[in-house]
Protein backbone atom coordinates (compact mmCIF):
# COMPACT_ATOMS: atom_id res chain seq x y z
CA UNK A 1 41.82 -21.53 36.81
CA UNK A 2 44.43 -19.34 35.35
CA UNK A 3 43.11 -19.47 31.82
CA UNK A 4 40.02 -18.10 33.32
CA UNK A 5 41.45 -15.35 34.85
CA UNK A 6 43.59 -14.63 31.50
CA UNK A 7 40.01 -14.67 29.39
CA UNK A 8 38.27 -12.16 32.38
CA UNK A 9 41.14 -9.59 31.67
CA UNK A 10 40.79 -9.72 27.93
CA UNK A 11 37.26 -8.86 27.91
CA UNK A 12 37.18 -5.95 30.64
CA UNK A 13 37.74 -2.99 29.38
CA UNK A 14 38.88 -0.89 32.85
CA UNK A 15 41.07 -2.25 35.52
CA UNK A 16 40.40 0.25 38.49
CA UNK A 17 43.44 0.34 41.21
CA UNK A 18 42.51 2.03 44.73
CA UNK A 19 45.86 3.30 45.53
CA UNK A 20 46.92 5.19 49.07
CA UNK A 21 48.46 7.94 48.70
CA UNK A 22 51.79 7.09 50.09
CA UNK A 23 55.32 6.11 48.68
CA UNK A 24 55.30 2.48 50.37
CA UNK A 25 51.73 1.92 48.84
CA UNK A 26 52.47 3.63 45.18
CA UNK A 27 55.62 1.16 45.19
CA UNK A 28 53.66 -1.97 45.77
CA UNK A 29 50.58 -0.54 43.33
CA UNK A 30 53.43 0.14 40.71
CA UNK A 31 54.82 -3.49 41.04
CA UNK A 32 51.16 -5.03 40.62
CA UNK A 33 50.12 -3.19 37.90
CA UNK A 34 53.48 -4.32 35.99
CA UNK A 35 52.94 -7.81 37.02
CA UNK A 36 49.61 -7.12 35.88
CA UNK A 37 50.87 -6.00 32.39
CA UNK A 38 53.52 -7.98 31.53
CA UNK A 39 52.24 -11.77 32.99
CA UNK A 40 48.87 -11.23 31.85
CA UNK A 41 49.42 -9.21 28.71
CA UNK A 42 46.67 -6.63 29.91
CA UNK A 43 47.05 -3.14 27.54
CA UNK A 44 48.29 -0.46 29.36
CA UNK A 45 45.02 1.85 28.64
CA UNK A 46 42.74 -0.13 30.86
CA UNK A 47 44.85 0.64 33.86
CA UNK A 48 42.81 3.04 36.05
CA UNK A 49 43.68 4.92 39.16
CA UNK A 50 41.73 6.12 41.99
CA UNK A 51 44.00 7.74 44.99
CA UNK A 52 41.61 7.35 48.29
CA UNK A 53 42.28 8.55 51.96
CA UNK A 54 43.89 12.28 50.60
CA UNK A 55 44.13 14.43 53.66
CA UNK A 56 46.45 17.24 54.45
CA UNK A 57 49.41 15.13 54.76
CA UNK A 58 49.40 13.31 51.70
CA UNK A 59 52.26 14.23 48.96
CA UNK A 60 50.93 16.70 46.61
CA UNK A 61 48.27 15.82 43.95
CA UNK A 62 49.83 16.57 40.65
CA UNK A 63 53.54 14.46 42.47
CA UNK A 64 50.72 11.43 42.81
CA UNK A 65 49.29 11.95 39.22
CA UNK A 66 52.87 12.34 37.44
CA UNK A 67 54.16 9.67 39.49
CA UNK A 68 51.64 6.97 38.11
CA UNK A 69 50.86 9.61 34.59
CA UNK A 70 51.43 6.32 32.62
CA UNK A 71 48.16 5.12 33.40
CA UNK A 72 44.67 6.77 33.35
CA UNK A 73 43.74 8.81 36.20
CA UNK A 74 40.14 8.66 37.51
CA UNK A 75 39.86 10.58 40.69
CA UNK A 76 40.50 10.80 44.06
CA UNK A 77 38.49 10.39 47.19
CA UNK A 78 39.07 12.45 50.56
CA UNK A 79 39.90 10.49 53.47
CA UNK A 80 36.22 8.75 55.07
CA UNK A 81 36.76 8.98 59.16
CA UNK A 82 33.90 6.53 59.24
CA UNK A 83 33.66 4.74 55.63
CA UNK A 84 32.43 1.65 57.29
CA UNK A 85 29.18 3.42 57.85
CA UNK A 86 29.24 4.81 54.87
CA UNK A 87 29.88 1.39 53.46
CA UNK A 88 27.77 -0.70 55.94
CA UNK A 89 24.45 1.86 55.18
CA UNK A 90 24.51 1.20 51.17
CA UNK A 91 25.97 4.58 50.26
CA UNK A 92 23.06 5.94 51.82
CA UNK A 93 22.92 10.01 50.98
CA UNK A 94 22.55 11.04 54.77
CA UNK A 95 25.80 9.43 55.49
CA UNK A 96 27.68 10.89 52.21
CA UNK A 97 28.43 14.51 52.98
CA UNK A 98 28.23 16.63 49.71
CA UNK A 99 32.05 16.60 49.55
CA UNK A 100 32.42 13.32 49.42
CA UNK A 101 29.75 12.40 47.21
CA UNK A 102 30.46 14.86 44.18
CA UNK A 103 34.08 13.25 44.59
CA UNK A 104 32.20 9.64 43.91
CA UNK A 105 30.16 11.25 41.48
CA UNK A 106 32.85 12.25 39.13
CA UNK A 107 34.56 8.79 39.82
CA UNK A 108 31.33 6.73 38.77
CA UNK A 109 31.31 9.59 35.93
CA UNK A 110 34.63 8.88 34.24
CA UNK A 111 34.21 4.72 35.20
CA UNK A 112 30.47 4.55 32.96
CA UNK A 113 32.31 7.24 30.31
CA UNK A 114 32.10 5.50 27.11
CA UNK A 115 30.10 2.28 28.36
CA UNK A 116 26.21 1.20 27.77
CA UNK A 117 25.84 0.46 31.40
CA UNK A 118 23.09 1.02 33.88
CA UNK A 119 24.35 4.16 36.43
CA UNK A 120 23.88 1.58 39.10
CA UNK A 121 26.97 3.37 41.17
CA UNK A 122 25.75 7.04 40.19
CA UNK A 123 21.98 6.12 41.26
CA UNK A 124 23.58 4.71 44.73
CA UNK A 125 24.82 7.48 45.34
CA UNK A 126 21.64 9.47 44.13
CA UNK A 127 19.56 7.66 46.63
């Protein structure tokens, strides 16, 4: 089982972490990611972060992004009151306010940069 895990790292090319934006969180992300790194022998560059659930009392942006700058930022995504809705209704566009969805946007964006892939996330979202 392992050695199929070790063959499905080598030929992704993004690993995407969904990290809260909190210092108990970032400590456990941080720890996983090196596990990550150092058991599996994944390169550093396809470690990609996504901070989710930012409202006014997370720590400051640019502390999140130079606490993890070692690894590629992607985005960030404003705290969802109801994303199980948003989640349970397919993404659908009258549940996404415009906020939100330009957030995902630019996410989906910098995920499909560089790739020959269909924009199934960015059409989702489109819908």
């Amino acid at each position: 089982m392992e050695h199929y895990f070790f063959t499905f790292l080598e030929e992704i090319n993004k690993i995407i972490f969904l990290i809260e934006p909190n210092i108990l969180q970032i400590k456990k992300s941080k720890k996983q990611i090196e596990k990550i790194i150092n058991n599996y022998k994944v390169e550093q560059e396809k470690i990609n972060i996504i901070f989710h659930k930012i409202n006014e009392e997370t720590l400051s942006f640019n502390i999140l992004k130079n606490i993890l700058k070692e690894y590629n930022f992607i985005g960030k995504v404003n705290d969802i009151t109801n994303c199980n809705l948003l989640i349970n209704h397919n993404m659908n566009q009258k549940f996404l306010n415009k906020k939100i969805k330009k957030q995902y946007q630019k996410i989906a964006n910098e995920i499909l940069k560089h790739k020959n892939m269909k924009n199934y996330y960015l059409n989702k979202i489109e819908e």
